[in-house]
N, C-alpha and C. Protein backbone atom coordinates (compact mmCIF):
# COMPACT_ATOMS: atom_id res chain seq x y z
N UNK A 1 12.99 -5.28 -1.94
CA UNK A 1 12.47 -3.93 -1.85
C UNK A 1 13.42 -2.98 -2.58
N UNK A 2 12.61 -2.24 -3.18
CA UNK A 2 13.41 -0.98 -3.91
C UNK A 2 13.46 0.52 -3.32
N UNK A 3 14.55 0.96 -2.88
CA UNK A 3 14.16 2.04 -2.29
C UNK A 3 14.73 3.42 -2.33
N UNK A 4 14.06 3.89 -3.59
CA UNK A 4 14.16 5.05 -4.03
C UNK A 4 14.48 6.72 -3.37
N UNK A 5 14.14 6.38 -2.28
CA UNK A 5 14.10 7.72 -1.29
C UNK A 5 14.96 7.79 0.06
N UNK A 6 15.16 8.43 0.68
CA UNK A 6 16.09 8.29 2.10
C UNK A 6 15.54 7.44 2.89
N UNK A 7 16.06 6.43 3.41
CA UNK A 7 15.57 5.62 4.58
C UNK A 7 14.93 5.85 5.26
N UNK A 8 14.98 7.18 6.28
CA UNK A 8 14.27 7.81 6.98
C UNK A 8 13.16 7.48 7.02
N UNK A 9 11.95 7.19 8.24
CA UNK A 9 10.94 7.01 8.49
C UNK A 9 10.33 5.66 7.35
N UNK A 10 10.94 4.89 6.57
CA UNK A 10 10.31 3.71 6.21
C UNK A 10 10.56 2.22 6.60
N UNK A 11 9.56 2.13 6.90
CA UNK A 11 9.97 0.96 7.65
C UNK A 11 10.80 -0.07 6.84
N UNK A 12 11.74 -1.34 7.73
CA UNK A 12 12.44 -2.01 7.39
C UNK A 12 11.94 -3.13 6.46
N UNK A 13 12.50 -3.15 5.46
CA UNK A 13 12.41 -4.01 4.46
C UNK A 13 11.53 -5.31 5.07
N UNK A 14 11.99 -6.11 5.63
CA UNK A 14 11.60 -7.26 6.42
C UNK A 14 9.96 -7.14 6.61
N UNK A 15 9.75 -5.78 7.39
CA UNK A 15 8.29 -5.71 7.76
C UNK A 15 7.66 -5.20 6.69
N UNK A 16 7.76 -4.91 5.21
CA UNK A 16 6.99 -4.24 4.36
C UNK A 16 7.08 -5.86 3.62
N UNK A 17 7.59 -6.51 3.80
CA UNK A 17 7.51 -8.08 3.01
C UNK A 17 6.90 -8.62 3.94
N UNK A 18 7.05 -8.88 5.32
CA UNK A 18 5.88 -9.43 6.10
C UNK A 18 4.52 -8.98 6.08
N UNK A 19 4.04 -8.09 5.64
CA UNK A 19 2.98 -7.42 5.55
C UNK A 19 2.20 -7.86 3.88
N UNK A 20 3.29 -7.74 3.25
CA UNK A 20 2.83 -8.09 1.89
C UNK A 20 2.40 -9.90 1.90
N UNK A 21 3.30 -10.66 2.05
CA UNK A 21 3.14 -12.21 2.34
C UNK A 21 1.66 -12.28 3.50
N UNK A 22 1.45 -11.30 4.76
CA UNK A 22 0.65 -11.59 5.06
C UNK A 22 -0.98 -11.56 4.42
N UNK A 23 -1.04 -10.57 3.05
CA UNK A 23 -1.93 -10.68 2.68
C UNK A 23 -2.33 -11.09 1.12
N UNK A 24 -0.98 -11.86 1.03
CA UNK A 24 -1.12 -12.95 -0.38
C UNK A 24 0.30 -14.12 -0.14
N UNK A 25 0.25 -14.65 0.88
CA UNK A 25 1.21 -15.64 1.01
C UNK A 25 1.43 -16.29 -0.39
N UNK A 26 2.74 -16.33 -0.53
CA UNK A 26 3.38 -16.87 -1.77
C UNK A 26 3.80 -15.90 -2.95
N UNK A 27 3.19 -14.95 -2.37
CA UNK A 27 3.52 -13.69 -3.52
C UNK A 27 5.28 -13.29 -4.05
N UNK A 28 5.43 -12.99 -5.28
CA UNK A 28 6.50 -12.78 -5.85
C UNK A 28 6.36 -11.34 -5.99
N UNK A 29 6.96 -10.38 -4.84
CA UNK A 29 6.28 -8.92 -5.05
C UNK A 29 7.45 -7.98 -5.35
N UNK A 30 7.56 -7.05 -6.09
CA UNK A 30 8.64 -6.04 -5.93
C UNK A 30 8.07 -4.85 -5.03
N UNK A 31 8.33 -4.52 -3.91
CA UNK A 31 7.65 -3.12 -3.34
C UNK A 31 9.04 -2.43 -3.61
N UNK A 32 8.16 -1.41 -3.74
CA UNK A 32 9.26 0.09 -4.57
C UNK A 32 8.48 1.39 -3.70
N UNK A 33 9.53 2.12 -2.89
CA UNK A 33 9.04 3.17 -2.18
C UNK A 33 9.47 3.82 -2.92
N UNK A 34 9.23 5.33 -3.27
CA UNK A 34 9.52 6.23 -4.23
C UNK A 34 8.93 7.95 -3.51
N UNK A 35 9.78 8.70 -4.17
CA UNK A 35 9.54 10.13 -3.75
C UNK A 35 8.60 11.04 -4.61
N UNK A 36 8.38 11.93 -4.49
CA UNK A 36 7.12 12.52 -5.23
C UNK A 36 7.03 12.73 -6.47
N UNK A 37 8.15 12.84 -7.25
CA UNK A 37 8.62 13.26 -8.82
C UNK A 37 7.71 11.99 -9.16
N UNK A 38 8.58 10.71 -9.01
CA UNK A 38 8.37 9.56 -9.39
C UNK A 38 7.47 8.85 -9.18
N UNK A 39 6.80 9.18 -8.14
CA UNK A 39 5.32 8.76 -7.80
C UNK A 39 3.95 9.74 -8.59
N UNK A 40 4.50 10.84 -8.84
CA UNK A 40 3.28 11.76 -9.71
C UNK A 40 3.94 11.50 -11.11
N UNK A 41 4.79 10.79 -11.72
CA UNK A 41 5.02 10.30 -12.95
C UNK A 41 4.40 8.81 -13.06
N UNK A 42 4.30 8.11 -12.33
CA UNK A 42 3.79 6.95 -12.68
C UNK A 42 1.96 7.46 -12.67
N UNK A 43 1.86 7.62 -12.01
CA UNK A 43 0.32 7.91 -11.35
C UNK A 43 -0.50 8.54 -12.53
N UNK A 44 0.66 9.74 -13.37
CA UNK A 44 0.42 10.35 -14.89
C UNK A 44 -0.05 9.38 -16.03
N UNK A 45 1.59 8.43 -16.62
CA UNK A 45 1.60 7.55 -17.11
C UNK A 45 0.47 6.71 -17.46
N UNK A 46 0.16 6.06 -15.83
CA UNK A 46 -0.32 4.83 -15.64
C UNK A 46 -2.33 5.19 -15.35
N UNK A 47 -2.70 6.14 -14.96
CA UNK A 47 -3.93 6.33 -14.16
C UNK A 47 -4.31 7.93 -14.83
N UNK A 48 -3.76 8.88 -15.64
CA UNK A 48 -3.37 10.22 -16.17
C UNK A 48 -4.42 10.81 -15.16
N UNK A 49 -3.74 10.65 -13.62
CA UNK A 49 -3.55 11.34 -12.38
C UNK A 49 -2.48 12.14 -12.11
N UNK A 50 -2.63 13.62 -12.13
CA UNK A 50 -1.64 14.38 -12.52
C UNK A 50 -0.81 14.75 -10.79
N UNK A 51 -0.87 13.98 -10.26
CA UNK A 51 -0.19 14.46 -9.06
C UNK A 51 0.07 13.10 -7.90
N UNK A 52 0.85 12.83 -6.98
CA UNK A 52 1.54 11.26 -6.99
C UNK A 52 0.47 11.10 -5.99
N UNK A 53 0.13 9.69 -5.97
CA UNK A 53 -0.90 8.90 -5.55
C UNK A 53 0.06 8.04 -3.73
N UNK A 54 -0.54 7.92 -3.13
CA UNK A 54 -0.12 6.55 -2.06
C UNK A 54 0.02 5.58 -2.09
N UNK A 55 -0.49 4.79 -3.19
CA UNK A 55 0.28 3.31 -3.48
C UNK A 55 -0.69 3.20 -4.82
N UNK A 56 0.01 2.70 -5.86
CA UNK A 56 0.06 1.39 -7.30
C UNK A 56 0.63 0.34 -7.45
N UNK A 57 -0.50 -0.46 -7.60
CA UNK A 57 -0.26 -1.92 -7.81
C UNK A 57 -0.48 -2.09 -9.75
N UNK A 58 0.63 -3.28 -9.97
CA UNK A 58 0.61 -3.44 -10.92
C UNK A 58 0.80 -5.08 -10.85
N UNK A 59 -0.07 -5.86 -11.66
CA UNK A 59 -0.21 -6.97 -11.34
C UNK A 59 0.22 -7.65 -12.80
N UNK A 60 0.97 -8.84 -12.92
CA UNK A 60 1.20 -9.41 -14.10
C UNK A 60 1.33 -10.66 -14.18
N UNK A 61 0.08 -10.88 -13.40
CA UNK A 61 -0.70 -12.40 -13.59
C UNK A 61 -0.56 -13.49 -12.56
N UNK A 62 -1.22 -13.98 -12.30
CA UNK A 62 -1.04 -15.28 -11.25
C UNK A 62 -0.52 -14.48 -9.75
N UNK A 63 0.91 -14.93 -9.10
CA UNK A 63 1.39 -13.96 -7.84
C UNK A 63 2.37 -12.98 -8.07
N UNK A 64 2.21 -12.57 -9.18
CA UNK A 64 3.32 -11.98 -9.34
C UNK A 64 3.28 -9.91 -9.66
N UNK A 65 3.87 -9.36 -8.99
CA UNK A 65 3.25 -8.03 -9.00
C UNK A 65 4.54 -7.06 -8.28
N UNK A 66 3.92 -5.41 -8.85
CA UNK A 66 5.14 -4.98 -8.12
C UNK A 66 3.77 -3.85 -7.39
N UNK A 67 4.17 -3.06 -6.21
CA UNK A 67 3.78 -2.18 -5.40
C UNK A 67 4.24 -1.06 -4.95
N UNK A 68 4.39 0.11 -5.55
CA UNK A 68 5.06 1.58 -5.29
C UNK A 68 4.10 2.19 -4.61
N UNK A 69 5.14 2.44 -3.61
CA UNK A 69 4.50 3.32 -2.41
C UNK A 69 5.36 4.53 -2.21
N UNK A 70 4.27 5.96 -2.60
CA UNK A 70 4.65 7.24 -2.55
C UNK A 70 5.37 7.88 -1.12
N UNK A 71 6.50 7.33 -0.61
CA UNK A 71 6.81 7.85 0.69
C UNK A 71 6.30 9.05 1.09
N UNK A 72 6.45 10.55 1.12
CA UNK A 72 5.82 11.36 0.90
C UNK A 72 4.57 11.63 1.49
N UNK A 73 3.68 11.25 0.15
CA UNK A 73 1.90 11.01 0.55
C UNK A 73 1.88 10.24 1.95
N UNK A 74 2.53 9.20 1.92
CA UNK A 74 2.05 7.92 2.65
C UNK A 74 2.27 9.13 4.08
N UNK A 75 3.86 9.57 4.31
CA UNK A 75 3.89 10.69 5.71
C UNK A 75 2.71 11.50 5.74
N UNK A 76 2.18 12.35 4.82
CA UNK A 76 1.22 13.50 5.44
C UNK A 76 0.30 12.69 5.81
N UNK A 77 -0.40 11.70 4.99
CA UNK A 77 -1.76 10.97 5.09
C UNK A 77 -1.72 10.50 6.61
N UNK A 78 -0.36 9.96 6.48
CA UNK A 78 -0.56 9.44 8.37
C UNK A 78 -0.56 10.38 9.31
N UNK A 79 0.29 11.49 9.03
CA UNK A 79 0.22 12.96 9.88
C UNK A 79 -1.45 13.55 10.01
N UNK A 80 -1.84 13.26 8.91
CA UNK A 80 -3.49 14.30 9.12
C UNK A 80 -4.64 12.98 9.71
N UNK A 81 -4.15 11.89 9.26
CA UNK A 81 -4.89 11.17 9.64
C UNK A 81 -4.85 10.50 11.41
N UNK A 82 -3.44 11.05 12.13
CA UNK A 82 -3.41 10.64 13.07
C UNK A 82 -2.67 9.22 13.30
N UNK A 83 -2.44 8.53 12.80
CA UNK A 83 -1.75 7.35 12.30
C UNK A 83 -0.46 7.21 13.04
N UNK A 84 0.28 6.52 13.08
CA UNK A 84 1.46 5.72 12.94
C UNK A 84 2.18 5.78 11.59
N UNK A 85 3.02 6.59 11.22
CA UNK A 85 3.39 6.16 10.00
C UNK A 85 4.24 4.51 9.81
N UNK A 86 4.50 3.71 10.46
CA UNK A 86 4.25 2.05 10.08
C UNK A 86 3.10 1.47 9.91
N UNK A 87 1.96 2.04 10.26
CA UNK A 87 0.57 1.55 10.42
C UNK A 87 -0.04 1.91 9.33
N UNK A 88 0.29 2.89 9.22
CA UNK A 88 -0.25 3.66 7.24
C UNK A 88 0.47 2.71 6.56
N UNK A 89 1.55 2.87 6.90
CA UNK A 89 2.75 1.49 5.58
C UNK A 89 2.28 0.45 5.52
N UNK A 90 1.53 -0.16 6.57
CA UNK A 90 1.46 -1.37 6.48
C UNK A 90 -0.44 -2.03 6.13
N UNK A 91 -0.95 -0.62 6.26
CA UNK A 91 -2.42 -0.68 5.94
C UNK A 91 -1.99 -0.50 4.25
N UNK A 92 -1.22 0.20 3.49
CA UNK A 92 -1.20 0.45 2.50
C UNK A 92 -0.40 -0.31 1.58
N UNK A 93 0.22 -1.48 2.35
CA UNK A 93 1.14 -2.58 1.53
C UNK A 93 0.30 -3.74 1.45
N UNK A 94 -0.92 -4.08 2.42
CA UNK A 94 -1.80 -4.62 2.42
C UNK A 94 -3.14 -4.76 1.11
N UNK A 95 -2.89 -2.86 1.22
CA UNK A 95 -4.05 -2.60 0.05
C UNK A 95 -3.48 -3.18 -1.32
N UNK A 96 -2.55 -2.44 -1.48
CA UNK A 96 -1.68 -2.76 -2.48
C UNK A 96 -1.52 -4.13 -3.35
N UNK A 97 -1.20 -5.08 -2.10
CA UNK A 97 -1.27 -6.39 -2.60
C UNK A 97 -2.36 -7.35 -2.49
N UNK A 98 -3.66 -6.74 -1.85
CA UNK A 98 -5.01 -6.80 -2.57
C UNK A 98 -5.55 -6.37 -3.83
N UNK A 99 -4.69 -5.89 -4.43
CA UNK A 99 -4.93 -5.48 -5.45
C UNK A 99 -4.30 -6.26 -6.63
N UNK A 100 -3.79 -6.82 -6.42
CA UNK A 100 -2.82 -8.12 -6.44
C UNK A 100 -3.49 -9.13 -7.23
N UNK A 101 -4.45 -9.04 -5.81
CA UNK A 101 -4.93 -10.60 -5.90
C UNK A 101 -6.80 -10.36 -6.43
N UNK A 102 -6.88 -9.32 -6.47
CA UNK A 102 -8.22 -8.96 -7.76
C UNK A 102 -9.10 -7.79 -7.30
N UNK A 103 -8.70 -7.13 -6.07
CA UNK A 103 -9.33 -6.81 -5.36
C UNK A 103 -9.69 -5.66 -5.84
N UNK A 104 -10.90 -4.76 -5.49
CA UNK A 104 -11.64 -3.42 -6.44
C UNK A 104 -11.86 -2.54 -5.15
N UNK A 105 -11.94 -0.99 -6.00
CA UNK A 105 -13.03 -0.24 -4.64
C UNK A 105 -13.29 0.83 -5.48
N UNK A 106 -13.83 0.02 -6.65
CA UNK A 106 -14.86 1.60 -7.58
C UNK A 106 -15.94 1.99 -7.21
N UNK A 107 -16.66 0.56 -6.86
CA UNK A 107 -18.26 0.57 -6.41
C UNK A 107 -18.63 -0.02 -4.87
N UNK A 108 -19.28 0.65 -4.52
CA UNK A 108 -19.45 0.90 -2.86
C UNK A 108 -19.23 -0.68 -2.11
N UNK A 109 -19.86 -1.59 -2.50
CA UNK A 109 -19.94 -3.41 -2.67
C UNK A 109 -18.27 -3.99 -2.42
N UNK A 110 -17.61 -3.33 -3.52
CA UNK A 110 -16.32 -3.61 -3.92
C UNK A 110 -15.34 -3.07 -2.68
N UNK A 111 -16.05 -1.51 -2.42
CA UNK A 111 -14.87 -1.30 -1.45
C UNK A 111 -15.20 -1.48 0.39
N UNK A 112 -16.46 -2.23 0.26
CA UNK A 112 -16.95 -2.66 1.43
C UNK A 112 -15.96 -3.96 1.29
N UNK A 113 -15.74 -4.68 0.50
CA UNK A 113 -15.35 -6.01 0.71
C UNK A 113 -13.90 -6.15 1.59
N UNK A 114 -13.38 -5.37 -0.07
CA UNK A 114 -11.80 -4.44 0.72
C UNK A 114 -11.54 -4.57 1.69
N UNK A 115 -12.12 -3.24 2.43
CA UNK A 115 -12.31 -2.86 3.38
C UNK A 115 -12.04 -3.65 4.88
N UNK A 116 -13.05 -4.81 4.44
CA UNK A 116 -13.22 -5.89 5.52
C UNK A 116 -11.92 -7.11 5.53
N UNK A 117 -11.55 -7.07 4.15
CA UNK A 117 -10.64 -8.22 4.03
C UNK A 117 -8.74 -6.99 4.70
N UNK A 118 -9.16 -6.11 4.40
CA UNK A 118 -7.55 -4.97 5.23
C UNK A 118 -8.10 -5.49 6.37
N UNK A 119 -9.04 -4.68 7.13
CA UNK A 119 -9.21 -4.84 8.66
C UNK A 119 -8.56 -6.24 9.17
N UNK A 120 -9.40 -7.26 8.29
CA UNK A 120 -9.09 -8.54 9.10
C UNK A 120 -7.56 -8.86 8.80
N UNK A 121 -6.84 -8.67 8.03
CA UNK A 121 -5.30 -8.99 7.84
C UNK A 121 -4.30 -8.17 8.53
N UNK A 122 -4.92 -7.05 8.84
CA UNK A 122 -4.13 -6.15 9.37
C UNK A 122 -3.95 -6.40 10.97
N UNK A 123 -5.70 -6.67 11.15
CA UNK A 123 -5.44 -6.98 13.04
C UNK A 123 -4.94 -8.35 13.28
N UNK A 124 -4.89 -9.53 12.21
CA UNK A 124 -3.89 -10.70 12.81
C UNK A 124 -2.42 -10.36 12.91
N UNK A 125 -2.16 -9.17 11.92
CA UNK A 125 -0.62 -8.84 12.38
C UNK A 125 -0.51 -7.80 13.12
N UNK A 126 -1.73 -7.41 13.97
CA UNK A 126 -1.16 -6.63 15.14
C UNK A 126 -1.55 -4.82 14.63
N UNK A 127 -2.30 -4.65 13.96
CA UNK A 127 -2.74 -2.95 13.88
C UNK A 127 -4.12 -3.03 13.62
N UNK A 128 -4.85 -1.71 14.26
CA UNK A 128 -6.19 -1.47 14.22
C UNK A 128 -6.96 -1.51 12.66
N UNK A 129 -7.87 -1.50 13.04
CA UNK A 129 -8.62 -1.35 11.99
C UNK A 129 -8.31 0.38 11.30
N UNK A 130 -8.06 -0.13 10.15
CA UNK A 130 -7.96 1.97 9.39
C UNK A 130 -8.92 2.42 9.34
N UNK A 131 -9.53 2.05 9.35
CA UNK A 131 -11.05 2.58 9.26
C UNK A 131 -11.99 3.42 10.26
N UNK A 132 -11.40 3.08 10.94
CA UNK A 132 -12.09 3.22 12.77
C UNK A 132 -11.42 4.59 12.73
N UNK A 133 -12.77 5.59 13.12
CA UNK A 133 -13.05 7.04 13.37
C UNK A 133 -12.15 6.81 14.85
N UNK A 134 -11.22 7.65 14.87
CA UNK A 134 -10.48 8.47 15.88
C UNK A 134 -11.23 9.67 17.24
């Protein structure tokens, strides 16, 4: 893990790699937490999304991939959303490395699939479904 920003409120290395392995066992992953400069520069770069995103996956073939997660975003999103901020981390290290492994959510089909394949990985390691209205 790479970790660009103050420790504070991110969870421990250990559990952002257990989370990732849980939803592509065998994976060769770099997760990179990052602060807002650097997360609305990639997001520019990479997506010419002018303002920092909650997680990019970048995949470079077979298991191998890295995953930046906007610390930042990831806090408010869990603040407005009611969340756990480990539960956002770990719904969003999930997404991340579904994305990994081919996964889409342009078209409604695509992000139904998603959708179903987070829920189910997320509740064998122990957190609700994200999805589920509060």
């Amino acid at each position: 893990m790479q970790l660009a920003v103050p420790r504070r409120g991110v969870p421990p290395a250990a559990a952002l790699r257990g989370w990732a392995l849980a939803a592509f066992p065998g994976i060769e992953v770099t997760l990179r937490v990052v602060g807002r400069a650097e997360g609305s520069r990639l997001n520019k770069t990479f997506r010419d999304q002018h303002k920092p995103t909650n997680v990019l996956s970048f995949a470079y073939g077979g298991s191998t991939g890295d995953v930046v997660l906007c610390h930042p975003v990831i806090a408010r999103e869990a603040r407005a959303q009611g969340k756990s901020l480990r539960a956002h981390y770990a719904h969003l290290v999930v997404h991340g490395v579904l994305h990994l492994r081919g996964y889409v959510h342009e078209k409604k089909r695509d992000a139904a699939r998603m959708a179903r394949a987070e829920t189910r990985i997320l509740r064998r390691i122990g957190f609700d479904d994200p999805y589920a209205l509060k």
